[in-house]
N, C-alpha and C. Protein backbone atom coordinates (compact mmCIF):
# COMPACT_ATOMS: atom_id res chain seq x y z
N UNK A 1 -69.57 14.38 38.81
CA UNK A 1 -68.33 14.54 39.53
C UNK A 1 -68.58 15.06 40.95
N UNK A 2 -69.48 16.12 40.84
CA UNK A 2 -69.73 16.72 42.34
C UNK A 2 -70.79 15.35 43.39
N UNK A 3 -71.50 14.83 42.72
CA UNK A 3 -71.86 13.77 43.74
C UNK A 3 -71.31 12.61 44.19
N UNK A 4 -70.01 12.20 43.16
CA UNK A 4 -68.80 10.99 43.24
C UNK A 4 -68.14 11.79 44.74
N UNK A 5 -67.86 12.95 44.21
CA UNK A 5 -66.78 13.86 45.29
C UNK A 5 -67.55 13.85 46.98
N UNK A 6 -69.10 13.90 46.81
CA UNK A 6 -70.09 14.55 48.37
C UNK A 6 -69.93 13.34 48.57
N UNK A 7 -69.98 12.32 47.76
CA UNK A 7 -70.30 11.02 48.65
C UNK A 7 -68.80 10.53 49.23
N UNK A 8 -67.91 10.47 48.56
CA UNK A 8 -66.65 10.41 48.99
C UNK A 8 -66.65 10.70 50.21
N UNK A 9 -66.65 12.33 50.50
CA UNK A 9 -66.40 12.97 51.42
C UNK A 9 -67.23 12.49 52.66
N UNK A 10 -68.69 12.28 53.02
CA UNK A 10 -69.82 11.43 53.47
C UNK A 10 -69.13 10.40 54.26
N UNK A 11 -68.38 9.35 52.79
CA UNK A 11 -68.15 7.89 53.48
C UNK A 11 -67.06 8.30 54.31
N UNK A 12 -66.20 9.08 54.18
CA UNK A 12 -64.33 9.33 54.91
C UNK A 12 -65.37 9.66 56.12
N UNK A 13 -66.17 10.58 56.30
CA UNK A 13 -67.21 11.25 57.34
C UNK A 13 -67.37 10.02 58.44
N UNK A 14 -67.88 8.81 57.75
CA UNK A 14 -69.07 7.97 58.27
C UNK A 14 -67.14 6.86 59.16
N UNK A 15 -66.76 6.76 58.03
CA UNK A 15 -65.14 6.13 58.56
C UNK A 15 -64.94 6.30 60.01
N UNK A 16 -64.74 7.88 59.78
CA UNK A 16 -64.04 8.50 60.88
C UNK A 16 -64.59 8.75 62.10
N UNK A 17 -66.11 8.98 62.32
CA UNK A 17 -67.08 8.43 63.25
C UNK A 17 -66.91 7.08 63.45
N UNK A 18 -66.89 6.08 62.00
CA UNK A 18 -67.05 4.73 63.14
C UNK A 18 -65.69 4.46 63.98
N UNK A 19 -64.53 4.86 63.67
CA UNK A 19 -63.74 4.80 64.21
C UNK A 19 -63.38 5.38 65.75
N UNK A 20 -64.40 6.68 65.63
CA UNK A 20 -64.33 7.47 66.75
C UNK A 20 -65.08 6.21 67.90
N UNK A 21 -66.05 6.11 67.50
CA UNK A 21 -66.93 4.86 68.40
C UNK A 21 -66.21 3.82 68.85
N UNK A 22 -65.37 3.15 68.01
CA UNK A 22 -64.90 2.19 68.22
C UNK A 22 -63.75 2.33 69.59
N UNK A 23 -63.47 3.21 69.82
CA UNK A 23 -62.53 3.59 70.80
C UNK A 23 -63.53 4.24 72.26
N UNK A 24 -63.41 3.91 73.45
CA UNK A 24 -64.53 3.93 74.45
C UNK A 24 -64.66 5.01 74.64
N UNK A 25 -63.75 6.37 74.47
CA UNK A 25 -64.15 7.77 75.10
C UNK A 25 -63.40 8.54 74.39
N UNK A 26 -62.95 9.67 74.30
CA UNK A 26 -62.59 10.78 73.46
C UNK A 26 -62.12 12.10 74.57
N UNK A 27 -60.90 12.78 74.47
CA UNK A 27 -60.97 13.72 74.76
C UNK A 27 -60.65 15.42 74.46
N UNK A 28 -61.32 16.10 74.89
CA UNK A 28 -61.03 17.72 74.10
C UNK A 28 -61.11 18.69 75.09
N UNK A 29 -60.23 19.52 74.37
CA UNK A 29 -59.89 20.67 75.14
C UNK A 29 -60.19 22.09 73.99
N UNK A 30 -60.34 22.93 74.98
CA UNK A 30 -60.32 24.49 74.39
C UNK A 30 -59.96 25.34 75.55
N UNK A 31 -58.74 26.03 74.38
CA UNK A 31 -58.36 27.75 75.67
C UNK A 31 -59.81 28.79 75.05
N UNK A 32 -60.16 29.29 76.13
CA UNK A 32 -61.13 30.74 75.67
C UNK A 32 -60.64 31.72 76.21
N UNK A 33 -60.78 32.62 75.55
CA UNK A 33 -60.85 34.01 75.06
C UNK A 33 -61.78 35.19 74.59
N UNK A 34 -61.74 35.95 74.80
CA UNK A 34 -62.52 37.45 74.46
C UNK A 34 -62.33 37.42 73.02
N UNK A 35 -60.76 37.87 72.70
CA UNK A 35 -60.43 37.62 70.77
C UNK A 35 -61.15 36.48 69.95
N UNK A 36 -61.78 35.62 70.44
CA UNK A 36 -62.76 34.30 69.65
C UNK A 36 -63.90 34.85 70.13
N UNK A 37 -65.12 35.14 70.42
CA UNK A 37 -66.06 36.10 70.37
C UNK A 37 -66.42 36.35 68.87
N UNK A 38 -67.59 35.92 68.89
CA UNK A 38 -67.82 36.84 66.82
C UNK A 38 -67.94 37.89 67.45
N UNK A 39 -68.52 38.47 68.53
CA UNK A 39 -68.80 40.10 68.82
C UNK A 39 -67.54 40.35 69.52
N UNK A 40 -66.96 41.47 69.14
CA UNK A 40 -66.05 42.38 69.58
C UNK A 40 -66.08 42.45 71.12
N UNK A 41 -65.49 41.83 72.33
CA UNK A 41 -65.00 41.63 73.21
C UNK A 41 -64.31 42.37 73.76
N UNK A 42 -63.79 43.37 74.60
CA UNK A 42 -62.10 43.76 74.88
C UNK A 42 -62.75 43.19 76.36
N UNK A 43 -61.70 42.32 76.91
CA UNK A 43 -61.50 41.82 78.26
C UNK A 43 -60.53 41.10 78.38
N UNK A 44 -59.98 41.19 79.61
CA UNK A 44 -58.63 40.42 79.67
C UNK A 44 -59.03 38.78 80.34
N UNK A 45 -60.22 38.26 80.31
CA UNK A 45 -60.41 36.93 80.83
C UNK A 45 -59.84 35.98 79.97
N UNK A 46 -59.50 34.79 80.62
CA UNK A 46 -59.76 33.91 80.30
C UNK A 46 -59.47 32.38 80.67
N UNK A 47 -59.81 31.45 79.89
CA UNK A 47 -60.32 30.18 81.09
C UNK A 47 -59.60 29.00 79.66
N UNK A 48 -59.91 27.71 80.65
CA UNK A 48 -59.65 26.01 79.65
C UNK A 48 -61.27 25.47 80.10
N UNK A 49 -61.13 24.39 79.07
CA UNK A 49 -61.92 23.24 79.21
C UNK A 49 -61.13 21.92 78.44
N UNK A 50 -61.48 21.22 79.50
CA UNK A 50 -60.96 19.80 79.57
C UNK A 50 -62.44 19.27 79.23
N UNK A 51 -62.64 18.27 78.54
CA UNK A 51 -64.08 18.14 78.02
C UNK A 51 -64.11 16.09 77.60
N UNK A 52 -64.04 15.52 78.38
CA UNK A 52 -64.49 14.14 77.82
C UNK A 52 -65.72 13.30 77.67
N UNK A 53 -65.60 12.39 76.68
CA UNK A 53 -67.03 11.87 76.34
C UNK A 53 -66.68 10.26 75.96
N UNK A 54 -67.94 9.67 77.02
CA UNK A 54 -67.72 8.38 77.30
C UNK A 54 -68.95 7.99 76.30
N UNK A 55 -68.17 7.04 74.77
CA UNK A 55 -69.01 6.88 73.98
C UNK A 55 -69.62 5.49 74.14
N UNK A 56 -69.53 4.98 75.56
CA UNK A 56 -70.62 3.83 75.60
C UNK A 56 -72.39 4.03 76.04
N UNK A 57 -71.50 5.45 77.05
CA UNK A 57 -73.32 6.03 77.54
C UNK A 57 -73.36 7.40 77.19
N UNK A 58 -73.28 7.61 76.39
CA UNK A 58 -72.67 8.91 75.75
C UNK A 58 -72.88 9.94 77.24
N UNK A 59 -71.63 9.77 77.77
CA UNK A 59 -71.64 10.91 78.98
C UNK A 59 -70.90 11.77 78.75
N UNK A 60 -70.92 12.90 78.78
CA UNK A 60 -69.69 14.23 78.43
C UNK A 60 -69.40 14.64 80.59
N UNK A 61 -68.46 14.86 80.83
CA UNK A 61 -67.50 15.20 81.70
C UNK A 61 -67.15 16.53 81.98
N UNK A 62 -66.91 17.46 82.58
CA UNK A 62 -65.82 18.45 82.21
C UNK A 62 -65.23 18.88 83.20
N UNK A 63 -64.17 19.66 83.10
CA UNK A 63 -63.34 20.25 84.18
C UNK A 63 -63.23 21.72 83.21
N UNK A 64 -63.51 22.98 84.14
CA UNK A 64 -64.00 24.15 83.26
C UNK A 64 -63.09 25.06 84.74
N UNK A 65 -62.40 26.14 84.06
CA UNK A 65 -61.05 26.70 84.58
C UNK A 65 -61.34 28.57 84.16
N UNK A 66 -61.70 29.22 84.61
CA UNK A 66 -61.21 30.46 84.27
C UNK A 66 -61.39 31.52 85.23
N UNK A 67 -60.80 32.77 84.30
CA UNK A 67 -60.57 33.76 85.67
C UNK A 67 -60.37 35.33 84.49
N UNK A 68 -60.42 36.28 85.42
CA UNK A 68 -59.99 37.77 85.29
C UNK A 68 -61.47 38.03 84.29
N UNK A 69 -62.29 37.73 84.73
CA UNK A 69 -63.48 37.89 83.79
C UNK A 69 -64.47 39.15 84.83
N UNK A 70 -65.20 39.73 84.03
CA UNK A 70 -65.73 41.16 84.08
C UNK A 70 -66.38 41.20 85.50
N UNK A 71 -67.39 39.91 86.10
CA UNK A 71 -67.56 39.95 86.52
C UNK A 71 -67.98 38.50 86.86
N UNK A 72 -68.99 38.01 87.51
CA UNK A 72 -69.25 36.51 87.96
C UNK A 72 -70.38 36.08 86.45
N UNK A 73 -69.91 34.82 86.04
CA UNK A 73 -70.66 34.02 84.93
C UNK A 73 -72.48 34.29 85.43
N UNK A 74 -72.75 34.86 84.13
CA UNK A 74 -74.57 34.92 83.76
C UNK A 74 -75.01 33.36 83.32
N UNK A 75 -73.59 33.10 82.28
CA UNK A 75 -74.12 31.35 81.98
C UNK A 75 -73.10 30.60 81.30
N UNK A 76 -72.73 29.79 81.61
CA UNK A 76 -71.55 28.89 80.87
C UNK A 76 -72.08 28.00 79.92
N UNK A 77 -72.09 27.95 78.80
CA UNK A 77 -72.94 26.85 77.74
C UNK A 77 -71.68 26.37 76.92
N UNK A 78 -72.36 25.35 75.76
CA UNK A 78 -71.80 24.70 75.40
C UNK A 78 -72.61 25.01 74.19
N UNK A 79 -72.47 25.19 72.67
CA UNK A 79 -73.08 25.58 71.74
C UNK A 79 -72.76 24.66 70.47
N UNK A 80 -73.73 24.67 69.53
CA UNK A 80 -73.41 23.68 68.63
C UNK A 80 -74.22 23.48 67.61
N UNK A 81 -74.32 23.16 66.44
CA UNK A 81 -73.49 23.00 65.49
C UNK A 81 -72.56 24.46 65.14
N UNK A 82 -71.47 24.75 65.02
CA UNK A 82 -71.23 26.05 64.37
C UNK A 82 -69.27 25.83 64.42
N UNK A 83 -69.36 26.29 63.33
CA UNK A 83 -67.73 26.39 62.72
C UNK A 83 -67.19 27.47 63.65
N UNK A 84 -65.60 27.80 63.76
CA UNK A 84 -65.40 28.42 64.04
C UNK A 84 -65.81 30.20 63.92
N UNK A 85 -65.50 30.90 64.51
CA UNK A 85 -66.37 32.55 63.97
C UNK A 85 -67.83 32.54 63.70
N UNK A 86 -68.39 31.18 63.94
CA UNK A 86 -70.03 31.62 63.92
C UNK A 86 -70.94 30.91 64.79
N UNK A 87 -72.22 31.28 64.68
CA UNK A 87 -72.87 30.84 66.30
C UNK A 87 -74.06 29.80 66.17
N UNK A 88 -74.26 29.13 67.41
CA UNK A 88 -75.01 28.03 66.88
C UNK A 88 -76.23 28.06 68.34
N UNK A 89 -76.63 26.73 68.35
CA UNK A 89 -77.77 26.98 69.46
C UNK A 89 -77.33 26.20 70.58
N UNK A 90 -77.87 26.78 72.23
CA UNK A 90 -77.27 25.91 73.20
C UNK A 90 -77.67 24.71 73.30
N UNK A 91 -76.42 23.96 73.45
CA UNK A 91 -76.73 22.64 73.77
C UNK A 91 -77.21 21.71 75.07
N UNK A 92 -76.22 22.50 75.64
CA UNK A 92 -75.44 22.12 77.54
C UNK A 92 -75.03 23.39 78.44
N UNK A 93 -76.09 23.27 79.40
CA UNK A 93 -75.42 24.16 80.01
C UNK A 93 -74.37 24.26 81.43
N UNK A 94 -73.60 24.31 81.64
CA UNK A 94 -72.42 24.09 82.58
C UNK A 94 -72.38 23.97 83.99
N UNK A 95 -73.31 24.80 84.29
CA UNK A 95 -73.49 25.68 86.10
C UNK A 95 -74.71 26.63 85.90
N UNK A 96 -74.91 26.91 87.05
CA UNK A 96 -76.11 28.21 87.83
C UNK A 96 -75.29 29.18 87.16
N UNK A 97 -75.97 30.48 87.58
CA UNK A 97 -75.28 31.62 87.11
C UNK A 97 -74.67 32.43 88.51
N UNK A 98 -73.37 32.60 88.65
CA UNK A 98 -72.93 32.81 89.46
C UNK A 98 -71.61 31.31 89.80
N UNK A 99 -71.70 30.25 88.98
CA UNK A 99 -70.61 29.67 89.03
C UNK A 99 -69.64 29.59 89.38
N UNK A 100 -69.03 29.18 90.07
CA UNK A 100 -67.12 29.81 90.54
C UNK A 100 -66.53 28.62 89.36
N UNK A 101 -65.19 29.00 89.57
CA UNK A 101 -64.15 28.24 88.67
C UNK A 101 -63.04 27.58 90.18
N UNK A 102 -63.05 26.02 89.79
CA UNK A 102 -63.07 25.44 88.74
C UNK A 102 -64.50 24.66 88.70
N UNK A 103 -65.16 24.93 87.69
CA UNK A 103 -66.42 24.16 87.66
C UNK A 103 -66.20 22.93 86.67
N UNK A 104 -67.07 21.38 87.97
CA UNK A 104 -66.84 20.17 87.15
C UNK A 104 -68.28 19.75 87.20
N UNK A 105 -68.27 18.62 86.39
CA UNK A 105 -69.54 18.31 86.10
C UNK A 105 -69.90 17.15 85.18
N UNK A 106 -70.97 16.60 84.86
CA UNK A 106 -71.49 15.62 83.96
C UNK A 106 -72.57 15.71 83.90
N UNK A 107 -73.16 15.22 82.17
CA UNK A 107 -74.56 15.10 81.88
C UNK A 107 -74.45 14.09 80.78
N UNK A 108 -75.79 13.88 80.05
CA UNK A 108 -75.61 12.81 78.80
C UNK A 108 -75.54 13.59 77.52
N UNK A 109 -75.44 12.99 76.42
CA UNK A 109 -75.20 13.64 75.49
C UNK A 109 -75.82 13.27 74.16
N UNK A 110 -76.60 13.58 73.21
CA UNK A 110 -77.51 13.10 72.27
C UNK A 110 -76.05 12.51 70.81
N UNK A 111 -76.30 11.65 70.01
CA UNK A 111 -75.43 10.71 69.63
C UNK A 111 -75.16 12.41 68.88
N UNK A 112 -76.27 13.06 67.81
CA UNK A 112 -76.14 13.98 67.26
C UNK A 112 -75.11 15.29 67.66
N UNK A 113 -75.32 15.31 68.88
CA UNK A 113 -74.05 16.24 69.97
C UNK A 113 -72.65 15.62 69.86
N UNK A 114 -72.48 14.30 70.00
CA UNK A 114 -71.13 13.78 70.06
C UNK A 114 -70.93 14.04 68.27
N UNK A 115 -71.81 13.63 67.46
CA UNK A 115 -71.02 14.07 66.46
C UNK A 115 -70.40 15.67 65.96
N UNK A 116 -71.16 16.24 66.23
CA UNK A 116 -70.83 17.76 66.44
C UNK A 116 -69.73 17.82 67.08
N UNK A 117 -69.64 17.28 68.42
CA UNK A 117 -68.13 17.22 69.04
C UNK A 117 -66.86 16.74 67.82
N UNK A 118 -66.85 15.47 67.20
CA UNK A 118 -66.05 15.05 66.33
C UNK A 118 -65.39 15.81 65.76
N UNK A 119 -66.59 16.29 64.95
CA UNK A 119 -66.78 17.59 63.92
C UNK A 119 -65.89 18.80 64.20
N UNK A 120 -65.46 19.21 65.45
CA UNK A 120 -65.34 20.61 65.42
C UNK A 120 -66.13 21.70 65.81
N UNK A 121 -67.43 21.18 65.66
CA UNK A 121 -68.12 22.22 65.65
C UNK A 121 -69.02 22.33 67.02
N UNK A 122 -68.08 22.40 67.90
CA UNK A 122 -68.82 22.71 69.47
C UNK A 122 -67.71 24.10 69.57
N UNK A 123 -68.69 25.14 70.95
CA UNK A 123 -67.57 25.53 71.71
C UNK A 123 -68.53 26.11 73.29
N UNK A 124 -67.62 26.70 73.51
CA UNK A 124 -67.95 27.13 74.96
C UNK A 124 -68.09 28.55 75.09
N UNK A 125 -69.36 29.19 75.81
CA UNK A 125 -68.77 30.67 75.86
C UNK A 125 -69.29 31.06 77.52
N UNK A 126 -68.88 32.00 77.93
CA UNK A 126 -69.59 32.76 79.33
C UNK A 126 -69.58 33.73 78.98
N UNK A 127 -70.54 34.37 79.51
CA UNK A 127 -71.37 35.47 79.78
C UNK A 127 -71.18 35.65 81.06
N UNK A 128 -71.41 37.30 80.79
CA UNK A 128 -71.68 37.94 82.38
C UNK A 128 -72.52 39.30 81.96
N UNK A 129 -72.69 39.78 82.56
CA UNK A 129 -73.93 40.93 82.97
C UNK A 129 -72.98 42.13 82.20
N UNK A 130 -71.82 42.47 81.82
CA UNK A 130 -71.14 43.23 81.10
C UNK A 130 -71.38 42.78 79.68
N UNK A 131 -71.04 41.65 79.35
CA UNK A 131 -71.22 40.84 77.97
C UNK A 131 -72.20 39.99 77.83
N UNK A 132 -73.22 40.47 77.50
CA UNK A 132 -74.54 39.09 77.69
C UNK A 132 -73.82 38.33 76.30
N UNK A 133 -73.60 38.91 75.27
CA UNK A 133 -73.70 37.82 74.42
C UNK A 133 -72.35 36.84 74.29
N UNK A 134 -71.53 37.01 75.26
CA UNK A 134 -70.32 36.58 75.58
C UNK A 134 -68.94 37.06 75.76
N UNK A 135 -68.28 36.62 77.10
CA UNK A 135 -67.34 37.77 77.44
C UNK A 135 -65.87 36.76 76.89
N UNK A 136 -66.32 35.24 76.84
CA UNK A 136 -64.97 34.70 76.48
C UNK A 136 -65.17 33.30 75.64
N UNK A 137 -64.98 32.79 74.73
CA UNK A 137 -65.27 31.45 73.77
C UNK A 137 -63.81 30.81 73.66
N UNK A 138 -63.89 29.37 73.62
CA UNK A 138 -63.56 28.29 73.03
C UNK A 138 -64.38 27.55 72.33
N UNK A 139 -63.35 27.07 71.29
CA UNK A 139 -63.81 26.29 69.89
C UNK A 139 -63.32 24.46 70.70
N UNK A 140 -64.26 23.86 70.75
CA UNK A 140 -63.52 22.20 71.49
C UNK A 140 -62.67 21.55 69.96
N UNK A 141 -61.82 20.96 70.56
CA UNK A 141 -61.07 20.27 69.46
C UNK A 141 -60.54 18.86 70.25
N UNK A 142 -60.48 17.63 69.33
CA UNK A 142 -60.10 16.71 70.16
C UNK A 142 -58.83 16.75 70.66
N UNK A 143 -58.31 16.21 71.93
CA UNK A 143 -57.46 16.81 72.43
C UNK A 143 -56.09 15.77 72.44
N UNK A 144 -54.83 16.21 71.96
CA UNK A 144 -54.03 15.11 71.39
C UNK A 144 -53.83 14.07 72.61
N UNK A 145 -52.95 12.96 72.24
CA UNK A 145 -53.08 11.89 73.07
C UNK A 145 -51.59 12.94 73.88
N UNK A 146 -51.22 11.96 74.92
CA UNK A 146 -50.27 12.29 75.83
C UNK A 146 -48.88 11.41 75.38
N UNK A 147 -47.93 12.08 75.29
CA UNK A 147 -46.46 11.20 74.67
C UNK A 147 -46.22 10.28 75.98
N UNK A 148 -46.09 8.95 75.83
CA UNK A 148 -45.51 8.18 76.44
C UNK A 148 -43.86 8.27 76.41
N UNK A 149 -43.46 8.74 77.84
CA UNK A 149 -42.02 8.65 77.92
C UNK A 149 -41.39 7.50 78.40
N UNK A 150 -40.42 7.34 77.75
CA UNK A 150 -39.68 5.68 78.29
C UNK A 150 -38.91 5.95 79.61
């Protein structure tokens, strides 16, 4: 029963990727925050990411937004595999250290990264010299389509 059920779950998996592919690009967003931090945070920052990924050359995009933070970014990354509330290894990193906002940008992206994107399981954090291990996180989530008004 439990291997009828993993594989189930697998193929809906493998579905929903090919489907993701089948469509030319994808986009996601995350608000960050101090309160998303696994480590205890108090700061009043915080920032967006606008985050797209062009799944013909797998290019990721971003437009990266924040403010009221402790002091100037040590490092803006992009982290991954990891569920919400837990931590994973860097993937991408954003800017120099010392970054201003709004920071944009592009790089490529390993097929294994875009699936992680799919997944959920990316996010974003900055650091600064007050918070090395991070002063503010977003979790990326794909980002809904836009209502067409008549």
């Amino acid at each position: 029963m439990t291997f009828a059920r993993d594989l189930l779950v697998g193929f809906g998996v493998l579905l929903l990727s090919a489907h993701a592919f089948a469509q030319d690009s994808r986009d996601f967003y995350a608000e960050m925050a101090a309160e998303w931090q696994t480590k205890y945070t108090e700061s009043p920052g915080r920032g967006e990411i606008n985050f797209h990924v062009d799944f013909t050359t797998l290019t990721a995009s971003w437009d990266i937004k924040y403010k009221d933070l402790s002091g100037p970014p040590t490092s803006i990354k992009l982290y991954g595999p990891a569920q919400p509330g837990a931590n994973g290894a860097a993937i991408l990193s954003f800017g120099p250290k010392g970054a201003k906002s709004p920071l944009k940008g592009s790089a490529p992206l390993t097929e294994a990264q875009v699936q992680y994107l799919l997944y959920g399981w990316t996010y974003i954090t900055i650091t600064t010299d007050k918070f090395p291990l991070g002063e503010i996180r977003g979790q990326l989530d794909v980002k809904a389509p836009q209502k067409v008004t008549q």
